[in-house]
Every structure is written in C-alpha cells, then in structure tokens.
C-alpha atoms as a PDB file:
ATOM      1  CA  UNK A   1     -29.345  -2.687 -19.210  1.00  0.00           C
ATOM      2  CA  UNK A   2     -25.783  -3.241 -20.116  1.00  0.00           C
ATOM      3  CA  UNK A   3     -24.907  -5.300 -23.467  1.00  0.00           C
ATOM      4  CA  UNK A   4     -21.814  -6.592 -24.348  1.00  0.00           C
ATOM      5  CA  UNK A   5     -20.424  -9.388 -25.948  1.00  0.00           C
ATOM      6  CA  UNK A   6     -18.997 -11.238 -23.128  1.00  0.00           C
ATOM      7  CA  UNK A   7     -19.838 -11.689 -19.659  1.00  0.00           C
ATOM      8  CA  UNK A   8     -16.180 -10.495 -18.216  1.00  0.00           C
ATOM      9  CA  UNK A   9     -17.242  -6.993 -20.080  1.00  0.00           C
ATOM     10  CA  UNK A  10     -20.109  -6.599 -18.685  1.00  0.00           C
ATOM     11  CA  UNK A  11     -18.563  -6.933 -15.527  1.00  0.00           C
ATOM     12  CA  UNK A  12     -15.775  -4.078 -16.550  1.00  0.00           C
ATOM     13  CA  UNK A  13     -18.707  -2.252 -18.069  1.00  0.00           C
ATOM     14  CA  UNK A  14     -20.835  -2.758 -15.141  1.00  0.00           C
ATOM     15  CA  UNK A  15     -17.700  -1.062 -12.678  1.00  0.00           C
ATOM     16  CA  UNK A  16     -17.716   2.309 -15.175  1.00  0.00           C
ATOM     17  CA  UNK A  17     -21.627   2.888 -14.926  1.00  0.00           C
ATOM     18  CA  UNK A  18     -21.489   2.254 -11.018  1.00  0.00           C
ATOM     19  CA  UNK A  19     -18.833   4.947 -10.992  1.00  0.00           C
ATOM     20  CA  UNK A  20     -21.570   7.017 -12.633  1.00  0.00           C
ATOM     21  CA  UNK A  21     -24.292   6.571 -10.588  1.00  0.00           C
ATOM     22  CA  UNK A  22     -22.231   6.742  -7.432  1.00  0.00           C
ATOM     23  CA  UNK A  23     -20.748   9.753  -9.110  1.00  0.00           C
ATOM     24  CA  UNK A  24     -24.842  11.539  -9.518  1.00  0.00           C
ATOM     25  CA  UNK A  25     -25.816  10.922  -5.936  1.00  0.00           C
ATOM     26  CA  UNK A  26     -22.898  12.543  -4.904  1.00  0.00           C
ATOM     27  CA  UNK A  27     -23.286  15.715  -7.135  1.00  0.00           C
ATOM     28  CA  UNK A  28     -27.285  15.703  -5.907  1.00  0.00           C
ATOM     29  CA  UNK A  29     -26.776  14.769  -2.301  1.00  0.00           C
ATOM     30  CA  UNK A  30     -28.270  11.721  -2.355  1.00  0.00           C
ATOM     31  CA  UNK A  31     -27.767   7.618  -1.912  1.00  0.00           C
ATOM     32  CA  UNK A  32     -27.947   4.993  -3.975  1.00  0.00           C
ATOM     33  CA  UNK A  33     -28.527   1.196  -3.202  1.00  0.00           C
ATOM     34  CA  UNK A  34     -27.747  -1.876  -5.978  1.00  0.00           C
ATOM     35  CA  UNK A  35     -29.033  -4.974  -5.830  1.00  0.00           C
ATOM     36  CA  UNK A  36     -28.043  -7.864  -8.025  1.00  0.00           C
ATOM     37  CA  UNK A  37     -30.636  -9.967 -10.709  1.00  0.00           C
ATOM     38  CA  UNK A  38     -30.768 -13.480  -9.779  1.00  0.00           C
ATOM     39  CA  UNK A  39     -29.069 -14.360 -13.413  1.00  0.00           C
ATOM     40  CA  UNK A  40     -27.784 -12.632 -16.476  1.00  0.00           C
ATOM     41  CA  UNK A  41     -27.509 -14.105 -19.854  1.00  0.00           C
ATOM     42  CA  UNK A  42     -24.848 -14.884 -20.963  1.00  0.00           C
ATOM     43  CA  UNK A  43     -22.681 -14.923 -24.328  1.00  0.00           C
ATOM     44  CA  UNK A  44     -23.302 -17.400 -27.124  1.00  0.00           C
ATOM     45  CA  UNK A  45     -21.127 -20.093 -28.002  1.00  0.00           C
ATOM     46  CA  UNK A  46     -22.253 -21.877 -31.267  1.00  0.00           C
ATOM     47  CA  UNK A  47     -20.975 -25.288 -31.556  1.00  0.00           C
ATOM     48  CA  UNK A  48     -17.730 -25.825 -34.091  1.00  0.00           C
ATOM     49  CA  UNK A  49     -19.570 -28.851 -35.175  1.00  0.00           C
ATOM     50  CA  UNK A  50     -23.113 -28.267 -35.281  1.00  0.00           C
ATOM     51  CA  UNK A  51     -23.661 -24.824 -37.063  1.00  0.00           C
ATOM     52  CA  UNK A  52     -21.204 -25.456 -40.028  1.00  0.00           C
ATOM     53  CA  UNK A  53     -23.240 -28.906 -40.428  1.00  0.00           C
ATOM     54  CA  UNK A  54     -26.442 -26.695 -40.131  1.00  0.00           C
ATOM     55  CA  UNK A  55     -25.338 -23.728 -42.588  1.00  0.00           C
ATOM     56  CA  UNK A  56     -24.830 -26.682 -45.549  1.00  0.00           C
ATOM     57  CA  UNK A  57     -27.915 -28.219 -45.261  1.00  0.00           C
ATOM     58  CA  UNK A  58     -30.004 -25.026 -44.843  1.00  0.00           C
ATOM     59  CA  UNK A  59     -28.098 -23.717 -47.675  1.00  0.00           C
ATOM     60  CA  UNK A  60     -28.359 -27.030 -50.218  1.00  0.00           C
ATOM     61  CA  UNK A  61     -32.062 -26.326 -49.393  1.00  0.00           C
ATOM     62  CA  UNK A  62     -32.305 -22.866 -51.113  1.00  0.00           C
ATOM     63  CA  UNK A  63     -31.700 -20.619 -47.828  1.00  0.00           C
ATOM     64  CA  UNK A  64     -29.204 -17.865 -46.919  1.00  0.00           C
ATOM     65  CA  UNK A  65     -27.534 -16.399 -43.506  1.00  0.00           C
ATOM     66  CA  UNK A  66     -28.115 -12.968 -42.865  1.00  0.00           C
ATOM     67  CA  UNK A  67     -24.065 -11.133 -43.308  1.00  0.00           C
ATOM     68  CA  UNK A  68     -23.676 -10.935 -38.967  1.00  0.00           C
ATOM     69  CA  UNK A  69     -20.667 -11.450 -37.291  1.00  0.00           C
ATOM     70  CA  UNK A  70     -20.289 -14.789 -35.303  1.00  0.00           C
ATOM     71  CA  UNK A  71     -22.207 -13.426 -32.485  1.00  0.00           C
ATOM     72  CA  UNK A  72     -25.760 -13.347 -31.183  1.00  0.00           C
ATOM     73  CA  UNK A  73     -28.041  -9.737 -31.075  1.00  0.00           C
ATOM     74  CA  UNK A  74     -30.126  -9.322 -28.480  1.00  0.00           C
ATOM     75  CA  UNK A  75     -30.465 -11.430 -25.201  1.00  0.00           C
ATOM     76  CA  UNK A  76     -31.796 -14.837 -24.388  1.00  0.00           C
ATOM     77  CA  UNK A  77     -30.867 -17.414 -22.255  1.00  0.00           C
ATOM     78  CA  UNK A  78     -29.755 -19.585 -24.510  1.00  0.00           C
ATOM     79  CA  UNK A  79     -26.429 -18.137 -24.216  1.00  0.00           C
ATOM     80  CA  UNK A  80     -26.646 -19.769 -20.627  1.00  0.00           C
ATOM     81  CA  UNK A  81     -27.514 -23.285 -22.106  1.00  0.00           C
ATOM     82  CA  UNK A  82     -24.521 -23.108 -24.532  1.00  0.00           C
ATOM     83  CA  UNK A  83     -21.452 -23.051 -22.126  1.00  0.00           C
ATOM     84  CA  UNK A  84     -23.172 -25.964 -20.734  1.00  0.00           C
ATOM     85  CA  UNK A  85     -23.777 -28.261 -23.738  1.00  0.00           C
ATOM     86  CA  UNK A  86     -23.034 -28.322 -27.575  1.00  0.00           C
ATOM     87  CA  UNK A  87     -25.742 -25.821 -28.866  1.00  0.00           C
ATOM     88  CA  UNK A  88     -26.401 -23.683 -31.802  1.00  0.00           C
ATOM     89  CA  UNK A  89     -28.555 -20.629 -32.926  1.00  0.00           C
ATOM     90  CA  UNK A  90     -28.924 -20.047 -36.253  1.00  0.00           C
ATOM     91  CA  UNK A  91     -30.215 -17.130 -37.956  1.00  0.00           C
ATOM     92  CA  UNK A  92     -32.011 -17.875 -41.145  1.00  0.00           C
ATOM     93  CA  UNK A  93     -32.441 -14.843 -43.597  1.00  0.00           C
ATOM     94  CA  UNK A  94     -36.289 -14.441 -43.913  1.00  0.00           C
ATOM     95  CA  UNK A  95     -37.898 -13.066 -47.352  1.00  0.00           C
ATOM     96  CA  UNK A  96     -40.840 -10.856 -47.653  1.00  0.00           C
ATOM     97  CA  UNK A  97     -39.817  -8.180 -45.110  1.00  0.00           C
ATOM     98  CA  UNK A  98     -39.121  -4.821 -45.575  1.00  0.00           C
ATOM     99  CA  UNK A  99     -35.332  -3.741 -44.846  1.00  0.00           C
ATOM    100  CA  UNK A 100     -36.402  -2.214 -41.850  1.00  0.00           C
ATOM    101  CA  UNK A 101     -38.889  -4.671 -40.138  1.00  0.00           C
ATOM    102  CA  UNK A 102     -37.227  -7.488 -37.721  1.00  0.00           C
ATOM    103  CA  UNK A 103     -38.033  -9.738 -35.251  1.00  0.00           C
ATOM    104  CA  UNK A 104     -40.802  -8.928 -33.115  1.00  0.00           C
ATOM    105  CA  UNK A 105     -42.596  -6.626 -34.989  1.00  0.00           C
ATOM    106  CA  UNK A 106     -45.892  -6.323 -36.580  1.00  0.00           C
ATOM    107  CA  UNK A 107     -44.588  -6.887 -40.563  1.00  0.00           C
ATOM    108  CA  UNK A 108     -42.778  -9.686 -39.247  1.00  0.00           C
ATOM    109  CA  UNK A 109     -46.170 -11.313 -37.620  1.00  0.00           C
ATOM    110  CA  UNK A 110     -47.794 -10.702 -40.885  1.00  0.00           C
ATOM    111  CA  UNK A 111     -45.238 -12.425 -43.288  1.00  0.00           C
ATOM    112  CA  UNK A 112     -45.167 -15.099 -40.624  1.00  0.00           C
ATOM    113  CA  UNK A 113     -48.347 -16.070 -40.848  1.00  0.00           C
ATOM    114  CA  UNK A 114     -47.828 -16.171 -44.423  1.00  0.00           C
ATOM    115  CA  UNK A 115     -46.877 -18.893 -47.299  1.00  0.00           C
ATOM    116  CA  UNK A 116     -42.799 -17.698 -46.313  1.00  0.00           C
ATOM    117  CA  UNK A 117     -43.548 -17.980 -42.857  1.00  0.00           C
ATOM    118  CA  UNK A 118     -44.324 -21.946 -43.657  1.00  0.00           C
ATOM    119  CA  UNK A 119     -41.775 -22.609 -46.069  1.00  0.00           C
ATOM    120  CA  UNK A 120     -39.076 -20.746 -43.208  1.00  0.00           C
ATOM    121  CA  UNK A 121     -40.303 -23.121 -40.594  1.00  0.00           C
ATOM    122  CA  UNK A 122     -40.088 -26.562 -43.422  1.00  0.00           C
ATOM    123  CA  UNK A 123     -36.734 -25.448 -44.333  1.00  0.00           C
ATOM    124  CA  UNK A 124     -35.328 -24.814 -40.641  1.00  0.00           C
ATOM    125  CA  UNK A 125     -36.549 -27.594 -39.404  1.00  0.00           C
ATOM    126  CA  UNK A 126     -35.637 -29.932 -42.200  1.00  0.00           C
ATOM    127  CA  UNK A 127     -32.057 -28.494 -41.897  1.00  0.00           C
ATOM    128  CA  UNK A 128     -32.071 -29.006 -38.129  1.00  0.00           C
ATOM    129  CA  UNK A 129     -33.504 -33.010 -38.809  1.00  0.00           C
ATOM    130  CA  UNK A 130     -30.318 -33.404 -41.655  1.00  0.00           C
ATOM    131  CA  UNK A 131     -28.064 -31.632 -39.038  1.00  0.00           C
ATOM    132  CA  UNK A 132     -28.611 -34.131 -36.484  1.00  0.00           C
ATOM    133  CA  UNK A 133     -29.016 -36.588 -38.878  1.00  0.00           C
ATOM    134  CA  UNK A 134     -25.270 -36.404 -39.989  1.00  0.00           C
ATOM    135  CA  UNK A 135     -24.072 -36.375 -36.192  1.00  0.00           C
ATOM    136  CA  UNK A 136     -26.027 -39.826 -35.604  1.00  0.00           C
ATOM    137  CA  UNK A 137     -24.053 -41.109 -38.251  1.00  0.00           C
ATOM    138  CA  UNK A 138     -20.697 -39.554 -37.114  1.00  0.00           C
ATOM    139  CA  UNK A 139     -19.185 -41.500 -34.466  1.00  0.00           C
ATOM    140  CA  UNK A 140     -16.114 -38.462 -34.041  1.00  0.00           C
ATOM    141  CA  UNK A 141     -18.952 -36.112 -33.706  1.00  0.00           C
ATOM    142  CA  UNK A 142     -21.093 -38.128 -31.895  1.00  0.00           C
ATOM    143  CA  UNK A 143     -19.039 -39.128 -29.078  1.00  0.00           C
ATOM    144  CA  UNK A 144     -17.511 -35.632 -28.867  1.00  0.00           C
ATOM    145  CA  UNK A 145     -20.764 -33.851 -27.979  1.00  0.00           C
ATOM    146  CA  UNK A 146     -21.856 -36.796 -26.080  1.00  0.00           C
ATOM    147  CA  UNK A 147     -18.606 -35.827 -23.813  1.00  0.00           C
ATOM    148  CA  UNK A 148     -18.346 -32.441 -24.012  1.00  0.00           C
ATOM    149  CA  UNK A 149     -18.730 -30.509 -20.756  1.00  0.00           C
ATOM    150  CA  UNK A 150     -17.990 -26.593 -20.248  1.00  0.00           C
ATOM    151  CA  UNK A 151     -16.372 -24.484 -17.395  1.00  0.00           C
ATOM    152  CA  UNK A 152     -19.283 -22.575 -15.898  1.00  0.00           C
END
C-alpha cells in the first residue's frame, strides 16, 4: 500500500516501487505482472467554509482539535467525495483514552460505549446541526456551495 498526501505522489511514488519490483524479478529470474484496483482514495479537501464554521461551534461547546496538520491520516473514501462537493472531516479530540490508544482499537470501543462516548457524539453532532445552521442563513455561503463543482 502506498500513502501519500496527494494523488499525483502516489503516482511518482507508485513509478519508484515498480522500479523495485521490476528490479527483484530481475535479480531472481523471475516475472512479475500488475494489475490496477478499480479506485484509490484520494486526498482530502476540507471545505474553506465549512470546517472553520465547524471548529467555532465545536469549540464554544467545550471541545478541542487534536494539534494535526491540515490533512487527513489514514484512508477513506471520503477523500473521493470531497473533490466532488463541499465536504469536511473533522477530528474531534476524544477524552478518556490513554496516549497510546486510537481509533479502532479495543480502549477506544470501551470509552465509546461510555458516558464520553455520548457526550462526543451530542457535541459533534450539535456542532455539525449549528454548522449547517449558519450556512442556511448565509446566502454568500449558501449559494457558493450550492455552485461549487470540482475538476475530477
């Protein structure tokens, strides 16, 4: 699996670790075929309007962003669904872990399930209903993302 932030790098990556592998069947004497997955996913493209609108109301509600760079870890396809429409992906810092437990792992589960797992799924959503909230009432806003179309 190859991991970068943009799709154009993955591609340059992608050349370098063909080079590799064409590189080891040569040195054993052997072939190698490559076939293509139907889709990738893609980068990440947070909305200019959306996530700052997000951030305030999740923080005037008591939460706090985890210190990442503008960019998402890990892959999902929502990467795909945000060059096509106005989209965001927030990461809300979650409370009750251990430094070292993240997403999909057992300590997570079990503070989900919890009283913090509730309050972390109140406040996101709450922040989501004021986000779109605000862009109902902004007609700039409004008619930009009602517009907006992206280069695929």
């Amino acid at each position: 699996m190859i991991r970068c932030d943009t799709t154009a790098e993955v591609d340059e990556v992608w050349e370098r670790v063909q080079r590799c592998f064409d590189a080891g069947a040569i040195a054993t004497g052997t072939s190698i075929e490559y076939t293509s997955l139907p889709s990738i996913y893609r980068e990440f493209r947070h909305d200019p309007d959306l996530a700052p609108l997000f951030e305030q109301h999740a923080e005037a509600i008591g939460r706090t962003f985890p210190d990442y760079p503008d960019k998402m870890f890990g892959s999902t396809d929502m990467g795909n669904v945000s060059l096509r429409i106005p989209a965001l992906h927030p990461m809300l810092s979650f409370g009750g872990l251990p430094p070292e437990a993240g997403n999909h792992t057992a300590a997570f589960a079990e503070a989900a399930a919890g009283p913090e797992g509730d309050r972390f799924v109140h406040d996101a959503g709450l922040a989501m209903a004021l986000t779109i909230a605000d862009v109902a009432q902004s007609e700039t806003v409004r008619a930009r993302l009602m517009g907006k179309t992206f280069e695929s």
